[in-house]
Protein backbone atom coordinates (compact mmCIF):
# COMPACT_ATOMS: atom_id res chain seq x y z
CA UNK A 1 91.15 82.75 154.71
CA UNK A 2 88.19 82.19 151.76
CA UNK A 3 89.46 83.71 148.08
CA UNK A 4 87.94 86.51 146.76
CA UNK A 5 84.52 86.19 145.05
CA UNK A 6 85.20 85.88 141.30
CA UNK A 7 83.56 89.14 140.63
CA UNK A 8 86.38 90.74 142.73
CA UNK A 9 88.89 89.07 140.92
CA UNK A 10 87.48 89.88 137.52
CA UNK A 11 87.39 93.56 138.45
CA UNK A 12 91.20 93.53 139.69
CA UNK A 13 91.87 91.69 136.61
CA UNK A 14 89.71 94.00 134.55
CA UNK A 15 91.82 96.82 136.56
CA UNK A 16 95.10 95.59 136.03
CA UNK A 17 94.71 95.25 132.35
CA UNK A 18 93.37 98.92 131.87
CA UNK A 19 96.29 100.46 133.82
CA UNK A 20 99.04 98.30 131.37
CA UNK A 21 97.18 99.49 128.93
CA UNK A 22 97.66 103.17 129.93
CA UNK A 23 100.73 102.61 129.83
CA UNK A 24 101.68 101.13 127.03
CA UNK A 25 99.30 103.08 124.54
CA UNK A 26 101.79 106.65 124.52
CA UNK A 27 104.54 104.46 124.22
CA UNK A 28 103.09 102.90 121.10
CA UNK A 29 101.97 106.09 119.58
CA UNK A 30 105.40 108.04 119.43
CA UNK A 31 106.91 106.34 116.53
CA UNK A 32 109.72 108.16 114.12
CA UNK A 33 108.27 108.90 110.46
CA UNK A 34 110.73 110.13 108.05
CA UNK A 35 109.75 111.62 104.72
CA UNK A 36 112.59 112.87 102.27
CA UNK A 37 112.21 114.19 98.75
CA UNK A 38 114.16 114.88 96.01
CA UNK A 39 113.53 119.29 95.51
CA UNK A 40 115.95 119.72 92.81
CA UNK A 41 118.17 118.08 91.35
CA UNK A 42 120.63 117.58 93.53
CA UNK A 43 119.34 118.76 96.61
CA UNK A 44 117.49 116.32 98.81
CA UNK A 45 114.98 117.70 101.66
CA UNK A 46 114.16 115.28 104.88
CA UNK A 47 111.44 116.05 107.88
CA UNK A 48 111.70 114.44 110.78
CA UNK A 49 108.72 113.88 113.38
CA UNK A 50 106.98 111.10 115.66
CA UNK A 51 103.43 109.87 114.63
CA UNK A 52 101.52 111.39 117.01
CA UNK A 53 102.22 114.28 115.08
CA UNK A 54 104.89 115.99 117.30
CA UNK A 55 108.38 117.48 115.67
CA UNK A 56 111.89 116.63 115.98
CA UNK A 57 114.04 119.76 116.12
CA UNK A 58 117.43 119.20 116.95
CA UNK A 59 117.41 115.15 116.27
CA UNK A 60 120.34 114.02 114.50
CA UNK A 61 120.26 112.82 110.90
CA UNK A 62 123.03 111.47 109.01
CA UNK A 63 123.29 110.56 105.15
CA UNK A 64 125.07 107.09 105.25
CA UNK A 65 127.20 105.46 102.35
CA UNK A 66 126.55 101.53 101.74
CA UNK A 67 129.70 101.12 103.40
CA UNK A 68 128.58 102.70 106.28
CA UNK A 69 130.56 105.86 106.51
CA UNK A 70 128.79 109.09 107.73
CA UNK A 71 128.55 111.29 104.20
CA UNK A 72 127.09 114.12 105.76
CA UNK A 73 125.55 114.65 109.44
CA UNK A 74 123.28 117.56 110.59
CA UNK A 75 120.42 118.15 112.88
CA UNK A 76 116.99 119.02 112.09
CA UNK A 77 115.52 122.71 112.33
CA UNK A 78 112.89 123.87 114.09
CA UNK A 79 110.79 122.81 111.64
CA UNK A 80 112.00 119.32 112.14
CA UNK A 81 113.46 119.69 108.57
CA UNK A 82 117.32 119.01 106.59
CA UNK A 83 117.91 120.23 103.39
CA UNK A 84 121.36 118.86 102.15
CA UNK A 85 123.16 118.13 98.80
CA UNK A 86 122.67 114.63 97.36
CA UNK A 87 125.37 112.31 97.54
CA UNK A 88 126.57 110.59 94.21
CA UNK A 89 126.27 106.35 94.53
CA UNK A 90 123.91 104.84 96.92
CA UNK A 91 123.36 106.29 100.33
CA UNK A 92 120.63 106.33 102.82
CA UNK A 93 119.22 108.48 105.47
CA UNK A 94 119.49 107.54 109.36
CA UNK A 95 116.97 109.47 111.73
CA UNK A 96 118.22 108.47 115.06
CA UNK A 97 116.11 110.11 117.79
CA UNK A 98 117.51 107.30 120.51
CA UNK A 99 116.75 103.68 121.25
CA UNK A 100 113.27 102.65 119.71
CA UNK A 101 113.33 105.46 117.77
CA UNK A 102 115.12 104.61 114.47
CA UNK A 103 114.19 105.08 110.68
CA UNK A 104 116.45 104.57 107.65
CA UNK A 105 115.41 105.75 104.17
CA UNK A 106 116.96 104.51 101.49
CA UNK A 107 118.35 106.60 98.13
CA UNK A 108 115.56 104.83 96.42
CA UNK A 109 112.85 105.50 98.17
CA UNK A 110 112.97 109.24 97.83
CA UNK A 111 110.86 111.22 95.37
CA UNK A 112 110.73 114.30 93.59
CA UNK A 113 108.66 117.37 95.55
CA UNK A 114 109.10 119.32 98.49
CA UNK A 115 109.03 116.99 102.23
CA UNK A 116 105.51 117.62 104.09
């Protein structure tokens, strides 16, 4: 039995490579983004989505101490939003929409203005 002429292989190469690709690209384009913003003074507003631009509605988020111990825990509305009252101390926010699929924000990275 004689291999396959090169060009063959090339194209089954070329072929292999566009199918992992395929499959691979949607996975790489569904990451979690997490935006929260200080909207008053002590109310904090988070939006939860994926960065191909889809929502979240219904993912869990939970306001963590530094010790972490759950402060507060709610899901996101159907606007893939969570309004909730900000913690005194140091905290941060855990969007956990399941393995992969994790963002903290921390206390200090939130600014003043209404989440996007």
């Amino acid at each position: 039995m004689t291999s396959p002429h090169p060009v063959c292989r090339a194209r089954r190469a070329l072929a292999a490579c566009a199918l992992l690709l395929s499959v691979a690209a949607p996975a790489l384009a569904h990451n979690p983004v997490v935006e929260c913003r200080q909207i008053s003074a002590d109310t904090i507003q988070c939006r939860g989505a994926f960065s191909d631009g889809s929502l979240a509605p219904g993912v869990r988020l939970d306001v963590m101490g530094y010790d972490d111990k759950v402060l507060l825990s709610g899901k996101l509305d159907k606007s893939s939003m969570l309004s909730f009252k900000k913690p005194k101390g140091e905290f941060f926010v855990l969007f956990d929409a399941g393995p992969g699929h994790v963002v903290e924000v921390d206390h200090a990275e939130i600014v003043a203005g209404a989440a996007r």
